[in-house]
C-alpha atoms as a PDB file:
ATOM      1  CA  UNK A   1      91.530 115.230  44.280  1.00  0.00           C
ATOM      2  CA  UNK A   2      87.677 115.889  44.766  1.00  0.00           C
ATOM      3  CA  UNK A   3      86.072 118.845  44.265  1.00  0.00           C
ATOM      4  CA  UNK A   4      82.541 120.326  45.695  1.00  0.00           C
ATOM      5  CA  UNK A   5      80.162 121.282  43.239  1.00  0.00           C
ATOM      6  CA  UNK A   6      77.143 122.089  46.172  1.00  0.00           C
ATOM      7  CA  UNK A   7      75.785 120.419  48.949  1.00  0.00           C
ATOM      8  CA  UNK A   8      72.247 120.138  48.155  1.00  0.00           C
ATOM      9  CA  UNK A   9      72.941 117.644  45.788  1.00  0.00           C
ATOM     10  CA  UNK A  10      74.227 115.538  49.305  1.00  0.00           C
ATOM     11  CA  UNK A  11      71.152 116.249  51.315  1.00  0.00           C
ATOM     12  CA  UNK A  12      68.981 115.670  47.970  1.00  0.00           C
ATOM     13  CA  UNK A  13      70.361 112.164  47.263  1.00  0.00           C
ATOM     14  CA  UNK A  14      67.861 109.290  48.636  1.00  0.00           C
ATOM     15  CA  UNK A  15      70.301 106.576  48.185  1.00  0.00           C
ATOM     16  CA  UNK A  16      71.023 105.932  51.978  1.00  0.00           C
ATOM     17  CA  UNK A  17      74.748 103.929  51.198  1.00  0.00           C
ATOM     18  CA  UNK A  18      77.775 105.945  52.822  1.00  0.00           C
ATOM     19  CA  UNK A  19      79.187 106.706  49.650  1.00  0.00           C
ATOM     20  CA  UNK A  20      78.687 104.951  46.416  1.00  0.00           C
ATOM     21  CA  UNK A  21      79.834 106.170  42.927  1.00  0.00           C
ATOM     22  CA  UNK A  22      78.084 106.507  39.576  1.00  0.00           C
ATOM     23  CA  UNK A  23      78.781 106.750  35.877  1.00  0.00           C
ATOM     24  CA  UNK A  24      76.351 108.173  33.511  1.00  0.00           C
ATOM     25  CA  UNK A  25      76.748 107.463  30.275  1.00  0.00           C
ATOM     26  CA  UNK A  26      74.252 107.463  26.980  1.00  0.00           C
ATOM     27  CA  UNK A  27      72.490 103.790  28.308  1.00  0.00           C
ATOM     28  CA  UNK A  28      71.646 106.380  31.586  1.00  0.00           C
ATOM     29  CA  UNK A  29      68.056 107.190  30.634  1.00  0.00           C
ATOM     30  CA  UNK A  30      67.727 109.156  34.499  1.00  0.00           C
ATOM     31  CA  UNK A  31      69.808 111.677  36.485  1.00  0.00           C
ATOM     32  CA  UNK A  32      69.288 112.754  40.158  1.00  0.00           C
ATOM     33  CA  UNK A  33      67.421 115.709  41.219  1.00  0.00           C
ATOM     34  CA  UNK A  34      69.859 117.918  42.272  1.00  0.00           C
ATOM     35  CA  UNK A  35      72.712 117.119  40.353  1.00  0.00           C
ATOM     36  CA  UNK A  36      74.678 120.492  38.813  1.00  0.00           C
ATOM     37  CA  UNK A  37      75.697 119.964  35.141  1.00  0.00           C
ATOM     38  CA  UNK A  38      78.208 122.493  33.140  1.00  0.00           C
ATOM     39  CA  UNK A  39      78.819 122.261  29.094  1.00  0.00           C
ATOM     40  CA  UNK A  40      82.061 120.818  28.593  1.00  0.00           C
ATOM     41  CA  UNK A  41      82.363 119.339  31.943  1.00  0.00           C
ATOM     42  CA  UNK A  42      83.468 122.725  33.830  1.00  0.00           C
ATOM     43  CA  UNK A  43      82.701 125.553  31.244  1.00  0.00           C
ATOM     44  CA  UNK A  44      79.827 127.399  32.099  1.00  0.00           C
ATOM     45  CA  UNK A  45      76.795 128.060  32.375  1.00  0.00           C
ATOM     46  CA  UNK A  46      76.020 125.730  34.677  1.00  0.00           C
ATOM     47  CA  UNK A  47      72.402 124.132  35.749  1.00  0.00           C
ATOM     48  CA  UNK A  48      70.831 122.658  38.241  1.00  0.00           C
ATOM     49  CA  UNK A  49      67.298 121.363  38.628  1.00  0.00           C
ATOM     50  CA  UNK A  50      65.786 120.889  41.371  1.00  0.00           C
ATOM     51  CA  UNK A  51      62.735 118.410  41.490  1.00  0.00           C
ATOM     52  CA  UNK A  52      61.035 117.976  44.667  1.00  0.00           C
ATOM     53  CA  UNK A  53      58.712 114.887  44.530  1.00  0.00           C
ATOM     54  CA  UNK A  54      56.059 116.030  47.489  1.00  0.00           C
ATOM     55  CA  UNK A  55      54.341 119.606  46.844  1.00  0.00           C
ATOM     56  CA  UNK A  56      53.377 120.502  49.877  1.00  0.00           C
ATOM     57  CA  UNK A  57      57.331 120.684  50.453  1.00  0.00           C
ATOM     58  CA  UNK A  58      58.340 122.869  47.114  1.00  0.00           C
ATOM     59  CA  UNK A  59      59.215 126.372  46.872  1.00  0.00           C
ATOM     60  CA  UNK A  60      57.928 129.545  46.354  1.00  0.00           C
ATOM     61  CA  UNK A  61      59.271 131.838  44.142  1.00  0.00           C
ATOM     62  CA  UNK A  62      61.137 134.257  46.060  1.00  0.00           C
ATOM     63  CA  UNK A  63      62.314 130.681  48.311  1.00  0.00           C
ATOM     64  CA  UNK A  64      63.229 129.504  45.390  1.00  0.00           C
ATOM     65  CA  UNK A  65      65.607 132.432  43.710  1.00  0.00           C
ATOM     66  CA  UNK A  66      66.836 132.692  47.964  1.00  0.00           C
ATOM     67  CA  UNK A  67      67.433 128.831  47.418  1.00  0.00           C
ATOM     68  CA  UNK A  68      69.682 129.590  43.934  1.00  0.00           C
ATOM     69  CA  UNK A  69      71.671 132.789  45.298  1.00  0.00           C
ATOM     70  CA  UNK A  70      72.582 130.773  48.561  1.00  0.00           C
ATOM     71  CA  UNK A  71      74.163 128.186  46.310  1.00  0.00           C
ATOM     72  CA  UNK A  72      75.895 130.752  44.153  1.00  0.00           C
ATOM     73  CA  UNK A  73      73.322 131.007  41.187  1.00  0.00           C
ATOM     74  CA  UNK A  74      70.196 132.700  40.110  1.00  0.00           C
ATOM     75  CA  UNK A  75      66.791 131.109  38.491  1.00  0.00           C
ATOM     76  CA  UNK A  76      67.303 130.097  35.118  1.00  0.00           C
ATOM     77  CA  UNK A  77      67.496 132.834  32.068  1.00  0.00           C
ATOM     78  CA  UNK A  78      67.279 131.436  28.880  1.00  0.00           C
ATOM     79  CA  UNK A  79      68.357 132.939  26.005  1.00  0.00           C
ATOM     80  CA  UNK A  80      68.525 131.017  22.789  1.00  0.00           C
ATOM     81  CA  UNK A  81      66.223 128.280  21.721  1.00  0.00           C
ATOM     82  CA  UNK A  82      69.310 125.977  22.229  1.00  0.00           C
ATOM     83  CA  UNK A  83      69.467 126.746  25.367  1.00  0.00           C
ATOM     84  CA  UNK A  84      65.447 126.077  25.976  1.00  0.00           C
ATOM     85  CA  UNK A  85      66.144 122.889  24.168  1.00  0.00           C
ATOM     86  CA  UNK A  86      69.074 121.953  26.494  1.00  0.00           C
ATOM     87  CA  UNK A  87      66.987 122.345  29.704  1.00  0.00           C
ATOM     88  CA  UNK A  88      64.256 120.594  28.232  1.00  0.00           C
ATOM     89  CA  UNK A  89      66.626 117.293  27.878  1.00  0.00           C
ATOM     90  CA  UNK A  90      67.867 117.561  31.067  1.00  0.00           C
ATOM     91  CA  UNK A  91      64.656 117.955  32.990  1.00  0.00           C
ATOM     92  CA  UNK A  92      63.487 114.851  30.701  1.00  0.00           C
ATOM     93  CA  UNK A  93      66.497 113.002  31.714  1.00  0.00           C
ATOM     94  CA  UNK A  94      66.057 113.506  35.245  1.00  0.00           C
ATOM     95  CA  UNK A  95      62.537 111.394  34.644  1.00  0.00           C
ATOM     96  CA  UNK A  96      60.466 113.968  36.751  1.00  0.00           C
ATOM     97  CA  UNK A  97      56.703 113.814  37.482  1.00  0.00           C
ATOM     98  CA  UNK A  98      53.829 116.339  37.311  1.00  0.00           C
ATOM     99  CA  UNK A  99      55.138 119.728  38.631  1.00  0.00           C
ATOM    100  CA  UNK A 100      56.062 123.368  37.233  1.00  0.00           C
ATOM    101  CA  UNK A 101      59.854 124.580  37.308  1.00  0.00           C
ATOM    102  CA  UNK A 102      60.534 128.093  38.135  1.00  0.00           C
ATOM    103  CA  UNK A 103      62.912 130.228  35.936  1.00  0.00           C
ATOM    104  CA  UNK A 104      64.118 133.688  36.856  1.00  0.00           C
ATOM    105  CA  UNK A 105      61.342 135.733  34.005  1.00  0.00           C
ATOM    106  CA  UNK A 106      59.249 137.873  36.417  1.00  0.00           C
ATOM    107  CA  UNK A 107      57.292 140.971  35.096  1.00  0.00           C
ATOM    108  CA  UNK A 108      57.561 144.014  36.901  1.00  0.00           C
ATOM    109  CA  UNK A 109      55.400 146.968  35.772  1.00  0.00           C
ATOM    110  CA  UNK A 110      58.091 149.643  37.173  1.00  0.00           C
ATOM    111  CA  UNK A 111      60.740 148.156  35.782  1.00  0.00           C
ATOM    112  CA  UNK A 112      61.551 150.097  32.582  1.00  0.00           C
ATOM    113  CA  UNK A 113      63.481 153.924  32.205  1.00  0.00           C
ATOM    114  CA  UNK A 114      61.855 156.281  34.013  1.00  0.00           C
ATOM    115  CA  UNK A 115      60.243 158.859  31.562  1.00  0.00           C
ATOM    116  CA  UNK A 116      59.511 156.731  29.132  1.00  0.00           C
ATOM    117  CA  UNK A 117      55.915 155.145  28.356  1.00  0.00           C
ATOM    118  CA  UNK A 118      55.091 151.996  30.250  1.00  0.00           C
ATOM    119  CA  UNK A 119      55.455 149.321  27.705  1.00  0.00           C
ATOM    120  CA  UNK A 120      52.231 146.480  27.266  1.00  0.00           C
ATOM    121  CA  UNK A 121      52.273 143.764  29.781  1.00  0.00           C
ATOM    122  CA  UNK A 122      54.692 140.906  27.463  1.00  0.00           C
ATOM    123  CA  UNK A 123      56.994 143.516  27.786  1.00  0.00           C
ATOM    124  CA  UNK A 124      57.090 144.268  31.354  1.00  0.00           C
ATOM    125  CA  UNK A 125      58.891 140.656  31.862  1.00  0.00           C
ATOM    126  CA  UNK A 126      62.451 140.800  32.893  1.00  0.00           C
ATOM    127  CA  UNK A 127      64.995 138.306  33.690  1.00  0.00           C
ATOM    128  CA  UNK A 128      66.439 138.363  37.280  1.00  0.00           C
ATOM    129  CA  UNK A 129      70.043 138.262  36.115  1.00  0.00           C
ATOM    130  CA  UNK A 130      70.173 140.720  33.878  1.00  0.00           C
ATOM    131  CA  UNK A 131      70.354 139.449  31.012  1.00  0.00           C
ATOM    132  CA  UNK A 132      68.790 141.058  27.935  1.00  0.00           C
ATOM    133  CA  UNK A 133      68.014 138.411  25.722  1.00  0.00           C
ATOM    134  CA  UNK A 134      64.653 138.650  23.875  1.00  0.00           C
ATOM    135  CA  UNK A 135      64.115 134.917  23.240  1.00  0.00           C
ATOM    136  CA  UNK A 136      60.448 133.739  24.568  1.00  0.00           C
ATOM    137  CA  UNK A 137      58.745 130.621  24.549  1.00  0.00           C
ATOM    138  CA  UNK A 138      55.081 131.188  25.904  1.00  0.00           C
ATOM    139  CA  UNK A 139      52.786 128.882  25.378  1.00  0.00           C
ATOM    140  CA  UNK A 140      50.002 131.039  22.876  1.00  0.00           C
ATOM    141  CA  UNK A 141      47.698 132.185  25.135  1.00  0.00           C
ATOM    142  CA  UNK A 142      50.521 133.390  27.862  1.00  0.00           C
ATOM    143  CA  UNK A 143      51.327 135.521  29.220  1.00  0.00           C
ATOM    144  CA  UNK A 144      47.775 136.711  30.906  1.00  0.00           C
ATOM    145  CA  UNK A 145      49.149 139.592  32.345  1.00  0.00           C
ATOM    146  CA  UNK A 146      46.611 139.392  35.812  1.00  0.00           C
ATOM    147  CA  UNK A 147      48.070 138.918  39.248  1.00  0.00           C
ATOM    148  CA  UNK A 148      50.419 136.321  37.871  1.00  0.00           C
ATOM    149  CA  UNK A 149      53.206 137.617  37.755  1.00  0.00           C
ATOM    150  CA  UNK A 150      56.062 135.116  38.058  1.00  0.00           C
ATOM    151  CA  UNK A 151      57.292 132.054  35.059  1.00  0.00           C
ATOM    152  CA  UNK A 152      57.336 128.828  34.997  1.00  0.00           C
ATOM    153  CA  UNK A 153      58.228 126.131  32.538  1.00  0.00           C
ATOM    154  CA  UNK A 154      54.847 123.893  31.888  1.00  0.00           C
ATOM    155  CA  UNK A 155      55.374 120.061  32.958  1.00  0.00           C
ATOM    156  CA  UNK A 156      52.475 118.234  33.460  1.00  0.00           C
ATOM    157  CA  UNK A 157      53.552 115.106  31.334  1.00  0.00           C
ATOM    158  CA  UNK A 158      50.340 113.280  32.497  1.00  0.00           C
ATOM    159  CA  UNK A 159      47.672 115.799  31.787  1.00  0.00           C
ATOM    160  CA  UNK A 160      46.037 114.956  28.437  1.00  0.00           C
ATOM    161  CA  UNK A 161      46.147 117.110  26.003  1.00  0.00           C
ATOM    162  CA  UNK A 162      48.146 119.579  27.622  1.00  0.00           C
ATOM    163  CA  UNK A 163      51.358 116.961  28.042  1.00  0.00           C
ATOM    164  CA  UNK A 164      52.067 118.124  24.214  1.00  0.00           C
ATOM    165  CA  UNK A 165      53.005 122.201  25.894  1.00  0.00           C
ATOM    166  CA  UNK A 166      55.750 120.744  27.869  1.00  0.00           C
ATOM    167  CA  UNK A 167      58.291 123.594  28.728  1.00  0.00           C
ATOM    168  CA  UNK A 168      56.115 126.042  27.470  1.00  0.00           C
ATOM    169  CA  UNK A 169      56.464 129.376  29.618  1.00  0.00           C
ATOM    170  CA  UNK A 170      53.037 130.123  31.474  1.00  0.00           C
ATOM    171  CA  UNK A 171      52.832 133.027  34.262  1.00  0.00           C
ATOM    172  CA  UNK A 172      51.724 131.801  37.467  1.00  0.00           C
ATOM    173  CA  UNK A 173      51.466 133.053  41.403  1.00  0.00           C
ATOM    174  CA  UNK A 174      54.656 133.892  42.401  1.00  0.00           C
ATOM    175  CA  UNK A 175      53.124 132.566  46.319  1.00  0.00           C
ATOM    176  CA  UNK A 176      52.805 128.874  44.071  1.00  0.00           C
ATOM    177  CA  UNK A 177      54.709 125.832  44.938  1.00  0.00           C
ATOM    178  CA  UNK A 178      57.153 125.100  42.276  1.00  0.00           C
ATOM    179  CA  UNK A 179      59.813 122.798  41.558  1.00  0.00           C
ATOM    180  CA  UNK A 180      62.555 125.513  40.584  1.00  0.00           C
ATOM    181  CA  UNK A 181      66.181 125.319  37.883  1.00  0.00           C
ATOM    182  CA  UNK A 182      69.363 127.485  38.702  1.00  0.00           C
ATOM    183  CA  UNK A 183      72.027 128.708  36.687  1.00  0.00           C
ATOM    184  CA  UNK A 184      75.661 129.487  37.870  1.00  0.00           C
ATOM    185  CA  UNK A 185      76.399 131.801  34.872  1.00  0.00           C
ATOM    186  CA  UNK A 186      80.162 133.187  35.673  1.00  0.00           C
ATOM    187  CA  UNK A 187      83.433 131.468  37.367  1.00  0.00           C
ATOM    188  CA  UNK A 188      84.837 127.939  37.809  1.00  0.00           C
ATOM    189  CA  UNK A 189      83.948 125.681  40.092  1.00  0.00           C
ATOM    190  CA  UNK A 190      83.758 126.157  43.381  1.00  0.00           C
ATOM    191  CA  UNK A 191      85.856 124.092  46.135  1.00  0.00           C
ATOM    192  CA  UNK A 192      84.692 123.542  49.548  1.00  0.00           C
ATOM    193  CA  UNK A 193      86.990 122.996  52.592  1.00  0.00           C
ATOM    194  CA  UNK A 194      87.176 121.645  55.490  1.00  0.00           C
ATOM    195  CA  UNK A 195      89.817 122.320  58.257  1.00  0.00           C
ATOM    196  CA  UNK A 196      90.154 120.471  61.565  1.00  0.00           C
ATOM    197  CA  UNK A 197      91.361 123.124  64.927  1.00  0.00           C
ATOM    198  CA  UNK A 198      94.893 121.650  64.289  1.00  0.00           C
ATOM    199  CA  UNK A 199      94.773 122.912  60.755  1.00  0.00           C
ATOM    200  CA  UNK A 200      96.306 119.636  59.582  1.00  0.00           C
ATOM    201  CA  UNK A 201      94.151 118.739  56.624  1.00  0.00           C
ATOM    202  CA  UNK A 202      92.426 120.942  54.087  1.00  0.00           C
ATOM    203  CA  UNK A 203      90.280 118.764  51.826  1.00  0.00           C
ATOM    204  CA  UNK A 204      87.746 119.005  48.843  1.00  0.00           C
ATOM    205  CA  UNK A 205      84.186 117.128  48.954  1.00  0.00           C
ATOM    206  CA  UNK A 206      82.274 116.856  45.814  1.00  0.00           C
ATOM    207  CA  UNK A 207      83.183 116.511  41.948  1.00  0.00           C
ATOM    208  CA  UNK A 208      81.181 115.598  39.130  1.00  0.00           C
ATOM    209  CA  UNK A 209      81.466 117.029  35.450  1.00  0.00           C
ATOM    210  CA  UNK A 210      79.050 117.239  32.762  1.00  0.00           C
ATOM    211  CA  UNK A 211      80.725 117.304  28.600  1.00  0.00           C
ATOM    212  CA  UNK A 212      78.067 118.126  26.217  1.00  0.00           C
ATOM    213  CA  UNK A 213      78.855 116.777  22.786  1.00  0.00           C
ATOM    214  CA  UNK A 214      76.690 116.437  19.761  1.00  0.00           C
ATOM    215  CA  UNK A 215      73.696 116.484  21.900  1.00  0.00           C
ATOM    216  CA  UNK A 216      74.977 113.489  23.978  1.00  0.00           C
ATOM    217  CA  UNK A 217      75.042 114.162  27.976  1.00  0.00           C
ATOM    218  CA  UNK A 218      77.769 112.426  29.876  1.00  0.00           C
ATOM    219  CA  UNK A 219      78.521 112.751  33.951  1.00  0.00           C
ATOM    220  CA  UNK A 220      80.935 110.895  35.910  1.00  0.00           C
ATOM    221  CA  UNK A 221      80.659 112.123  39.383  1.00  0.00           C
ATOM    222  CA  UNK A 222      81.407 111.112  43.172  1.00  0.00           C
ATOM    223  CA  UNK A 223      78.499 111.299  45.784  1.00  0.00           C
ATOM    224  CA  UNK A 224      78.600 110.970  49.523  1.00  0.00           C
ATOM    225  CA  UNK A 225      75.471 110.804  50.745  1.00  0.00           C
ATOM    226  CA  UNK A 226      75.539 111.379  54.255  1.00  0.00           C
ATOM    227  CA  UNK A 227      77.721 113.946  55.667  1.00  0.00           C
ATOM    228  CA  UNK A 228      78.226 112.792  58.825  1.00  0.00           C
ATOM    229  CA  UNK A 229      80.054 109.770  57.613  1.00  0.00           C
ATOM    230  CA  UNK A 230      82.355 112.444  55.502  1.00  0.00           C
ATOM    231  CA  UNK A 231      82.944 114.140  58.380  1.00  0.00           C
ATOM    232  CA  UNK A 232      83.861 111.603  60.813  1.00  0.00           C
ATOM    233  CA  UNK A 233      86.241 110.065  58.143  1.00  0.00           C
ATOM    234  CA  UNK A 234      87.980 113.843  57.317  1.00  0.00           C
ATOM    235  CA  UNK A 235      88.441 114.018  61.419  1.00  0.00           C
ATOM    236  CA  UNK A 236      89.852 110.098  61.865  1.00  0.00           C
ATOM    237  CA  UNK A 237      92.514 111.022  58.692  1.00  0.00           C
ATOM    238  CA  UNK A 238      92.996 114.702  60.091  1.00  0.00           C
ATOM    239  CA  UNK A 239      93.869 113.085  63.635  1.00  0.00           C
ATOM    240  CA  UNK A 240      96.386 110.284  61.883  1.00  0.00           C
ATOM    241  CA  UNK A 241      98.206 113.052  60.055  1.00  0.00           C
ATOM    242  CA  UNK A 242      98.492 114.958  63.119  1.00  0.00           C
ATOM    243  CA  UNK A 243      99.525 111.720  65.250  1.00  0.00           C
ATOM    244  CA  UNK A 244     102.282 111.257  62.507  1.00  0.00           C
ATOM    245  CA  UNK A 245     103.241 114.705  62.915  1.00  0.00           C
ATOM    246  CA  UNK A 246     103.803 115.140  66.862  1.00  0.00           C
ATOM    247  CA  UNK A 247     105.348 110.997  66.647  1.00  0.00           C
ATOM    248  CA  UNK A 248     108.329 112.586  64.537  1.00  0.00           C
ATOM    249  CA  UNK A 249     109.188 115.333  66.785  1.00  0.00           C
END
């Protein structure tokens, strides 16, 4: 039985095959843009990043949270150095080039209890989810607290000297192009379904499950990469069942 863990990770795939299937293991050095990982295979949090190879065609910031809520999520909180750590080896895994990655830290100068003295500017940051957590991993001279007022984790792995702040969190434009990471904090994974008029088949589309254990990633996971194909194969199998169906009557 197949599950659907989100489309994009369909329309991001560039492998052109009808469906092909792949098994990552430790001897994997690259994942796929696109590609949702959980701890423990389903528990979450969950991730996703997206990497978008042409700039001219990545997100804003506000595109980019709309991007994450659409697909169930927010942009990334993190809240423990672990957790910084753990993004940073996925983003490294999925081999990406030059190009920031939004999270959800945006500073807001309203946004504290009303009454109470506006706090200095490294304060003013909040995280989009709600979350509280106080962990922060600027880079030293961040945040400059002018018109930038949106995060992003620093990767430029080709720019000399500054390759050696990768992940660092730098404020930037929140109108900037960005490459952007999600996280699907609360609930299981989500099935997708698909019903033909006669109601004859109900059907999942996507699986794939991440286990992290002592630092090790593993995925196993099922990709159809065109779905059109998908479709017209759920509609030939719907209209056999239903064939079967009216022969017996």
């Amino acid at each position: 039985r197949l599950h659907r863990t989100d489309v994009q990770s369909v329309l991001l795939a560039k492998n052109k095959n009808p469906a092909f299937i792949i098994l990552f293991s430790p001897q994997y050095s690259h994942w796929y843009p696109g590609q949702r990982i959980c701890r423990s295979g389903t528990q979450r949090p969950c991730y996703k990043a997206s990497y978008i190879h042409d700039s001219r065609r990545r997100l804003t910031f506000e595109d980019a949270r709309q991007a994450c809520r659409l697909d169930g999520g927010e942009l990334l909180s993190i809240e423990t150095e672990s957790e910084q750590r753990l993004i940073e080896r996925y983003i490294q895994k999925l081999g990406a080039g030059d190009g920031d990655f939004w999270i959800g830290l945006r500073r807001n100068p309203q946004h504290y209890t009303a009454g109470t003295t506006s706090p200095g500017c490294p304060s003013q940051y909040y995280w989009l989810d709600g979350s509280k957590a106080k962990f922060r991993n600027w880079h030293w001279d961040e945040p400059s607290c002018g018109k930038e007022m949106c995060v992003v984790l620093y990767h430029q792995p080709s720019s000399i000297p500054e390759g050696r702040f990768l992940f660092q969190w730098n404020d930037d434009y929140c109108s900037s192009k960005n490459n952007f990471v999600c996280k699907y904090p609360e609930g299981g994974l989500r099935p997708m379904f698909w019903e033909t008029e006669s109601h004859c088949v109900t059907t999942d589309v996507l699986f794939f499950a991440v286990s992290f254990s002592n630092n090790t990633l593993y995925v196993s996971y099922i990709l159809y990469a065109t779905i059109p194909v998908l479709l017209l194969l759920l509609f030939a199998v719907a209209g056999f069942f239903c064939y079967k169906q009216h022969a017996k009557r």
